[in-house]
Protein backbone atom coordinates (compact mmCIF):
# COMPACT_ATOMS: atom_id res chain seq x y z
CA UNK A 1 3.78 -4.33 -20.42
CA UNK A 2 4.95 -7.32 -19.04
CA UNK A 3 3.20 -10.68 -17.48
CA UNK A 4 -0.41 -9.49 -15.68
CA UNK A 5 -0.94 -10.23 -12.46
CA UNK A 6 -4.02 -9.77 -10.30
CA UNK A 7 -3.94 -9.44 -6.22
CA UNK A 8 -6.76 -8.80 -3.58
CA UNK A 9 -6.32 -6.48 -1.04
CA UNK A 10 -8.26 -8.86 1.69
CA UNK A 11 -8.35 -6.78 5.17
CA UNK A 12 -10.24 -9.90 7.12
CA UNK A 13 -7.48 -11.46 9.27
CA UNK A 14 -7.75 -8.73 12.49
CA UNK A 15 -11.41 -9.84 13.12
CA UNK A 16 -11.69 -11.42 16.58
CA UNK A 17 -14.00 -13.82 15.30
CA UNK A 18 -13.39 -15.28 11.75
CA UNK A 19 -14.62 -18.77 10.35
CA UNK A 20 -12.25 -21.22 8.21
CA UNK A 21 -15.09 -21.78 6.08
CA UNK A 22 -16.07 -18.27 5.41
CA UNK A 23 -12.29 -17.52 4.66
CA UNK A 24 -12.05 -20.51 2.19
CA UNK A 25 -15.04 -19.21 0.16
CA UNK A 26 -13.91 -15.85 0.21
CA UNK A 27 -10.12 -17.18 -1.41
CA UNK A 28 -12.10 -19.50 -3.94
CA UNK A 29 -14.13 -16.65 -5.26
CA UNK A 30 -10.61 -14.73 -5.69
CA UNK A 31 -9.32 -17.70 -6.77
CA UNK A 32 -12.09 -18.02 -9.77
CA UNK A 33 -11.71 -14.56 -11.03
CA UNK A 34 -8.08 -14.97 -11.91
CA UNK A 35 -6.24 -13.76 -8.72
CA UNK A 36 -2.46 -15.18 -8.22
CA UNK A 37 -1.90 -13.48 -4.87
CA UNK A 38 -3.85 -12.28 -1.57
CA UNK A 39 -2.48 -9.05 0.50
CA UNK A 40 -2.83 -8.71 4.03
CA UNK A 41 -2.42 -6.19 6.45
CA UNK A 42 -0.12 -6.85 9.49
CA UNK A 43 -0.16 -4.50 12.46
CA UNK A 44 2.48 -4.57 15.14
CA UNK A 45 -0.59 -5.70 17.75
CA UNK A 46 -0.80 -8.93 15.47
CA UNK A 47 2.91 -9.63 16.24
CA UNK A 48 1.13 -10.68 19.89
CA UNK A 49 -1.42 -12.80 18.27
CA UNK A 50 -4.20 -12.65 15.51
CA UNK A 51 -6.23 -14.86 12.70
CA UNK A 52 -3.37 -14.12 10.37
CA UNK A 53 -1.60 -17.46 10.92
CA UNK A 54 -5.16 -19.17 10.12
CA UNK A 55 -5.58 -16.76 6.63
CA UNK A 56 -2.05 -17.29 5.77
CA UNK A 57 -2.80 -21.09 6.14
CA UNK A 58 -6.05 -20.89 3.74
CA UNK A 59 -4.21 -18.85 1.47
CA UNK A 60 -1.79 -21.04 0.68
CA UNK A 61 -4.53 -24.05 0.48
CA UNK A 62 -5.91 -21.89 -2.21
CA UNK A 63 -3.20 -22.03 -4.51
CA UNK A 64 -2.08 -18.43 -4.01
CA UNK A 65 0.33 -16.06 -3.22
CA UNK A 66 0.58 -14.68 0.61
CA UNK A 67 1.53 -10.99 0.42
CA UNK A 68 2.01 -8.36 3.61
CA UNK A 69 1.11 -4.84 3.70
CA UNK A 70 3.19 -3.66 6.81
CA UNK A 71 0.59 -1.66 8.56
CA UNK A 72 1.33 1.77 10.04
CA UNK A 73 4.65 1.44 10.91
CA UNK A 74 5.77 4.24 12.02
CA UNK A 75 2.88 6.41 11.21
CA UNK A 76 4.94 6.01 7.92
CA UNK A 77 2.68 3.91 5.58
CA UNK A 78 -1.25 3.35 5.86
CA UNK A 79 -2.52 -0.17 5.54
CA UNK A 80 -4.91 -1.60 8.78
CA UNK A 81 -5.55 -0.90 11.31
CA UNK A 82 -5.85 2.86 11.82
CA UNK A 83 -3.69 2.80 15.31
CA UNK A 84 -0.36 3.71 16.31
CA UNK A 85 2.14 1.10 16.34
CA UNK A 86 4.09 0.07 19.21
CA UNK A 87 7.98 1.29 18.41
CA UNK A 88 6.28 4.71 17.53
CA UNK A 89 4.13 5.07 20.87
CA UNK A 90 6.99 3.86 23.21
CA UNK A 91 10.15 6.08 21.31
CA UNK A 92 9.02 9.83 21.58
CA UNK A 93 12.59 10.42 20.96
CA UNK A 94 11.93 9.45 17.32
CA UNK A 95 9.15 11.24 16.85
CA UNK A 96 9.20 14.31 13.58
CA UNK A 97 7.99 17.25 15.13
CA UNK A 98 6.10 20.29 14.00
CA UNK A 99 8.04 23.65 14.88
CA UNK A 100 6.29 23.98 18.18
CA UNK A 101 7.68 21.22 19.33
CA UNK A 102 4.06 18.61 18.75
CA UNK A 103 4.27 15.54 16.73
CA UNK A 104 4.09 15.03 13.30
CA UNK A 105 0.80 12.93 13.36
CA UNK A 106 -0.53 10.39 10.63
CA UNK A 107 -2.91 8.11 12.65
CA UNK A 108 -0.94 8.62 16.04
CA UNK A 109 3.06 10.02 16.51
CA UNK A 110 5.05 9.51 13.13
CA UNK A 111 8.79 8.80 13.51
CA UNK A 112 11.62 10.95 11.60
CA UNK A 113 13.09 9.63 8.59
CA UNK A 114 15.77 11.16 9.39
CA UNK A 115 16.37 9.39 12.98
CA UNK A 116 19.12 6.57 12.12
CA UNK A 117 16.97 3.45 14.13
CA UNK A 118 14.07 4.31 11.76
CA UNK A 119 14.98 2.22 8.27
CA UNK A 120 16.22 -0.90 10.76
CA UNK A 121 12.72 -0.40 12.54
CA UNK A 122 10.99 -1.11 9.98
CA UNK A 123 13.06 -4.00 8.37
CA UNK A 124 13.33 -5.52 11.82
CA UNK A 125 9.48 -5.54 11.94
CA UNK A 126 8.76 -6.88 8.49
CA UNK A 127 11.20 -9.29 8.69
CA UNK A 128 9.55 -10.87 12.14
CA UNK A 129 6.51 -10.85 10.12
CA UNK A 130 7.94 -12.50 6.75
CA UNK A 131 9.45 -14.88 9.12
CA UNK A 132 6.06 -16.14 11.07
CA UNK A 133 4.27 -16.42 8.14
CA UNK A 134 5.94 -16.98 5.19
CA UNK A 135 4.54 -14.01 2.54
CA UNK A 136 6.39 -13.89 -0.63
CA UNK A 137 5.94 -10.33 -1.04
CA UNK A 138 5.24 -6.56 0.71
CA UNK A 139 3.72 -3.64 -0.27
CA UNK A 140 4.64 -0.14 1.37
CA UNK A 141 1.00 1.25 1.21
CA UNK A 142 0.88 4.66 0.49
CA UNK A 143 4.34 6.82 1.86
CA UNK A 144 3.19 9.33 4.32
CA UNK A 145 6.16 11.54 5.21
CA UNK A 146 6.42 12.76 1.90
CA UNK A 147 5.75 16.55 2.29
CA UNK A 148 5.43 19.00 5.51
CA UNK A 149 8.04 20.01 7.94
CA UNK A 150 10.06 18.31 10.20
CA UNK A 151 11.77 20.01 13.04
CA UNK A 152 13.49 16.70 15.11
CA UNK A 153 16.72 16.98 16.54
CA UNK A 154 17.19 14.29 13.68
CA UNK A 155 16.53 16.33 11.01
CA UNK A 156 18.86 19.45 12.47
CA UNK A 157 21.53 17.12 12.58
CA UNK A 158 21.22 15.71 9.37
CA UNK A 159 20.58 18.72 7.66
CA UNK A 160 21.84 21.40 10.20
CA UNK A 161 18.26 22.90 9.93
CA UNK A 162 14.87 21.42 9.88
CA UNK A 163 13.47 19.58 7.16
CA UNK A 164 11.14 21.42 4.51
CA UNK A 165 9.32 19.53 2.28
CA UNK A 166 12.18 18.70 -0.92
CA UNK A 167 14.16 17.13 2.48
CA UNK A 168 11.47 15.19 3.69
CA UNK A 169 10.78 13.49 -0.05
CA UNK A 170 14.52 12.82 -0.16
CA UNK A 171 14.67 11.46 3.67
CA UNK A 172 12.36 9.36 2.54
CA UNK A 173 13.49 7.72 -0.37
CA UNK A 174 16.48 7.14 2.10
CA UNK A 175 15.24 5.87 4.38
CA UNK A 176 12.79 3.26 2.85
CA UNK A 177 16.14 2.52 0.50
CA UNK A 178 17.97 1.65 3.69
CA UNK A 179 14.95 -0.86 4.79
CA UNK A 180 14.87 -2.60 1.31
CA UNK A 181 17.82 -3.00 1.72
CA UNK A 182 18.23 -4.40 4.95
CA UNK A 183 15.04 -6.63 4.41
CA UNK A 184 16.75 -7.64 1.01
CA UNK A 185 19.59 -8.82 3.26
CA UNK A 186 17.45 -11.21 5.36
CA UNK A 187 14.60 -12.52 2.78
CA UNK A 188 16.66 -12.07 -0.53
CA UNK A 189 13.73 -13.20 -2.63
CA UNK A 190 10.77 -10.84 -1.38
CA UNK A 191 8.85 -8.79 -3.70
CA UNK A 192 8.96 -5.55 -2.68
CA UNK A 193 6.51 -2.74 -4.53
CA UNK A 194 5.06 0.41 -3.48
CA UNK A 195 2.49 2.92 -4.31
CA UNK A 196 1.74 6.62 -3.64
CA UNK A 197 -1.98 8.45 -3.99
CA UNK A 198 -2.83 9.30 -7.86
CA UNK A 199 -2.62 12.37 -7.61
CA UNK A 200 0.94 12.74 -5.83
CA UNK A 201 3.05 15.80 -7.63
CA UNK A 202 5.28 14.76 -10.39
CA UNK A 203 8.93 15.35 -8.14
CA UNK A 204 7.09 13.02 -5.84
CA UNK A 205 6.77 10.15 -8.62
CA UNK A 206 9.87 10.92 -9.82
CA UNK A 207 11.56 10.79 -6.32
CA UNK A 208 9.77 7.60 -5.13
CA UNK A 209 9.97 5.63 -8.34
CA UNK A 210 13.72 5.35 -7.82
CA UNK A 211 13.43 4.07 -3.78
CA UNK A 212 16.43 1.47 -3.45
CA UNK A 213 15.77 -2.17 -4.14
CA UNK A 214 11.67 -1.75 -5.46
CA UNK A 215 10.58 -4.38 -7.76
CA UNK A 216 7.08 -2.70 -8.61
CA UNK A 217 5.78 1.15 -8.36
CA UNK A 218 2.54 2.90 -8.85
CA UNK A 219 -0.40 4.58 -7.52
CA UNK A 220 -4.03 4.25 -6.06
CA UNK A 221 -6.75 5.77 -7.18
CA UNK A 222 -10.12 5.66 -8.34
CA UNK A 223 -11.25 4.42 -12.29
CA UNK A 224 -12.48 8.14 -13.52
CA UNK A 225 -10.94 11.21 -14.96
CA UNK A 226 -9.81 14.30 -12.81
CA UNK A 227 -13.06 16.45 -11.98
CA UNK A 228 -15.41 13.75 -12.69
CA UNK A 229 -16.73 13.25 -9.16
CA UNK A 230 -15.00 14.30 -5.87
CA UNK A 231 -15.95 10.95 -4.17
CA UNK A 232 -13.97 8.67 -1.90
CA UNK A 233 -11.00 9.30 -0.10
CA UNK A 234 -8.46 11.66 -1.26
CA UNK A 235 -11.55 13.97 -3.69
CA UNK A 236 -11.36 14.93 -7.09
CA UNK A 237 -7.82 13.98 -7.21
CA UNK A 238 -6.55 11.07 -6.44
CA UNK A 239 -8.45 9.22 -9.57
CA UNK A 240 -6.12 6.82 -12.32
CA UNK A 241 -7.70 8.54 -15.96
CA UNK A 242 -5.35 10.25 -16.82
CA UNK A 243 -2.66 10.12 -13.54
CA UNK A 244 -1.32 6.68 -14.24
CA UNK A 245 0.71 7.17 -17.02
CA UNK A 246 2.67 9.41 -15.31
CA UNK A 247 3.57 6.31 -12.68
CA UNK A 248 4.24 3.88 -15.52
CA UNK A 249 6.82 5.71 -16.96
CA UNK A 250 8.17 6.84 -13.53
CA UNK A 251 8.60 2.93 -13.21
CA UNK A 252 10.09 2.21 -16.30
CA UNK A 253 12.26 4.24 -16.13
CA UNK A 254 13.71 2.81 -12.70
CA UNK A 255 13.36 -1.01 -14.30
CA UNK A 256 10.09 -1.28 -12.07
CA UNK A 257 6.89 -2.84 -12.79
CA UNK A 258 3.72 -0.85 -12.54
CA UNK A 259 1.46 -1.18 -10.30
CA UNK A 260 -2.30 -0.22 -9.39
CA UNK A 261 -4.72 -0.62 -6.41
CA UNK A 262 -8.16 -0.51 -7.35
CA UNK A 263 -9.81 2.43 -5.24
CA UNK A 264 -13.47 0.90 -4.25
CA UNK A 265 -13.41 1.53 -0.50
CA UNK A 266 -16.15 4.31 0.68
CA UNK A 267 -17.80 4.99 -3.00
CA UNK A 268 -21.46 4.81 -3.37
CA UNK A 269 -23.30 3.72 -5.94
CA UNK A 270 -23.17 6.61 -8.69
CA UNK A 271 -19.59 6.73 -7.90
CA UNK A 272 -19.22 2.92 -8.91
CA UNK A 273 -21.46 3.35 -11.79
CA UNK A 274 -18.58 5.63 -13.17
CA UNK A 275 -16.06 2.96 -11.79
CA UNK A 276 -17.42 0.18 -14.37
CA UNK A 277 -18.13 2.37 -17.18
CA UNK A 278 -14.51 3.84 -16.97
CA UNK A 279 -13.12 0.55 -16.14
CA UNK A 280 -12.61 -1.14 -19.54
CA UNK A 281 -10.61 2.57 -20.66
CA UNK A 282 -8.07 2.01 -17.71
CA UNK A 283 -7.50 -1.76 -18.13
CA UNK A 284 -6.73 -1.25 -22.03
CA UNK A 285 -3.62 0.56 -20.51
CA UNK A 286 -3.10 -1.00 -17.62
CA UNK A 287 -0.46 -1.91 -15.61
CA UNK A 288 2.10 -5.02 -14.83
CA UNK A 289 0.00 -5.64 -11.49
CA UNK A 290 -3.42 -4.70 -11.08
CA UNK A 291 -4.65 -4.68 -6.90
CA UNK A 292 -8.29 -4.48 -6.07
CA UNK A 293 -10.46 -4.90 -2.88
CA UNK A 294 -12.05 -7.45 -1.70
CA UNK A 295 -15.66 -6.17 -0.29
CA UNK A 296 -13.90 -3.40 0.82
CA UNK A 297 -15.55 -1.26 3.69
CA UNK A 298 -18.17 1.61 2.04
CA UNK A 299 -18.80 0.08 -0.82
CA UNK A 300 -22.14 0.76 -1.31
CA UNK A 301 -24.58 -2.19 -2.10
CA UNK A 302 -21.77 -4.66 -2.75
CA UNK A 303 -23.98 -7.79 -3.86
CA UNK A 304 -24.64 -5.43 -7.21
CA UNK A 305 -21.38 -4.17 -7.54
CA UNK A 306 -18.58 -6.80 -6.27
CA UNK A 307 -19.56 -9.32 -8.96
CA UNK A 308 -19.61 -7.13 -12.00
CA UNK A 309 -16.06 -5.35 -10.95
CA UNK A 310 -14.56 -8.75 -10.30
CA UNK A 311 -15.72 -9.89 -13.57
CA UNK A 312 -13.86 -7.24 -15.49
CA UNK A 313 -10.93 -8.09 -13.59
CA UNK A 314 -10.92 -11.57 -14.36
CA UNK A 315 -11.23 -10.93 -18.00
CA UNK A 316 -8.50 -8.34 -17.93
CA UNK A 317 -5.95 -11.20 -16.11
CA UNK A 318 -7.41 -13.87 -18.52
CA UNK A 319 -6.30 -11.34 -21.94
CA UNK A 320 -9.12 -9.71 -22.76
């Protein structure tokens, strides 16, 4: 395993109202329990304005690392908000389509892979966001054309039929390749890393592992074993006991780092419970870069549960 390192997913800056001071205490507390680096989540709607420049600001005050989670792009990645983006609501003609003709949908009209202004859409867009505010790294948040059909005029002619599922995987290791790249070109020393759901089939993790010009791969899950509890987004499966390994090696074997995000978002309290018990099994073998929320939204009763989780974190980054 090579050097920790400990981020915060921190999904503050799109408020409409945010206070300096709130935002400084918030980075302090990360700050204390052994974080190096803060991600945010950029929209295209913040390109126009938002509180990033003021978080990015702080961030940096702090001592840390400013880190971008290119948000919905596409209907391509998740991240926040949960809206369309711009280039995919104004460019029907991009659109992957279903074989009557409808959108492919993931939070609003998702563009082809296979449609050649795609990967230079979505290098364009990060780099105007790398360039207003500086991050030193991205994260591709969860790849969501990975399965399903696509039946685009871009896909025919790339294929000379539609896409089944095997083309869509391999579009989109293509495709993201070709951004990398392309980003690579303009902000040579990002770090770039991505990260799939747990429980993502093995030809996925193979497939994705091996995306052009990644510095870090892994998953998200949950801290429990498969048929523990059914809890959170993505059920039973998407949980890191026993589904991580399979990412590590996937990464190592592509000269990657591993890399985790901390699934805390929308658990309850019995669900958390498991989530600190399990915890000190999964950070014995954890990985390279270790990701966790920051308050995230649904976590239930956070004053009891934030300070014990970030705790085990900070020991884990500290050694122990």
């Amino acid at each position: 395993m090579g050097q920790r390192r400990l981020s915060v997913y921190y999904f503050h800056g799109q408020d409409l109202c945010i206070v300096p001071r709130h935002v400084r205490e918030d980075l302090a507390w990360m700050r204390d329990h052994g974080a190096d680096g803060v991600y945010v989540g950029m929209h295209e709607a913040d390109l126009l304005g938002s509180n990033l420049p003021m978080v990015r600001e702080q961030v940096g005050r702090a001592g840390l690392e400013c880190r971008l989670i290119p948000s919905r792009l596409g209907g391509l990645v998740a991240g926040w908000h949960r809206a369309p983006g711009y280039f995919a609501i104004g460019r029907p003609d991009t659109w992957a389509r279903r074989a009557d003709g409808s959108p492919v949908e993931c939070f609003g009209p998702q563009v082809s892979v296979f449609h050649p202004d795609t990967p230079a859409f979505l290098a364009e867009t990060v780099g105007r966001m790398v360039d207003e505010l500086g991050f030193t790294g991205l994260v591709w948040d969860e790849l969501k054309s990975l399965e399903g059909e696509d039946h685009s005029e871009w896909a025919k002619r790339a294929l000379g039929r539609p896409a089944g599922p095997a083309d869509r995987l391999a579009g989109t290791v293509a495709c993201f390749g070709q951004a990398n790249r392309l980003i690579r070109q303009r902000h040579p020393q990002l770090t770039i890393s991505s990260f799939l759901y747990a429980s993502c089939p093995d030809e996925q993790v193979r497939a994705c592992a091996a995306i052009d010009r990644l510095d870090e791969f892994g998953c998200d899950g949950k801290c429990w074993r498969p048929g523990e509890l059914a809890t959170g987004e993505g059920g039973g499966g998407k949980v890191l006991l026993g589904n991580f390994e399979r990412f590590r090696t996937a990464a190592a074997a592509n000269g990657r780092r591993s890399f985790v995000l901390l699934e805390t978002q929308l658990l309850d309290a019995p669900a958390l419970e498991l989530t600190l018990q399990r915890l000190p099994e999964f950070l014995a073998a954890g990985p390279d870069h270790l990701v966790f929320y920051y308050y995230p939204y649904g976590l239930a009763e956070p004053d009891r549960f934030m300070p014990p989780i970030g705790a085990a974190l900070a020991k884990w980054r500290g050694g122990g």
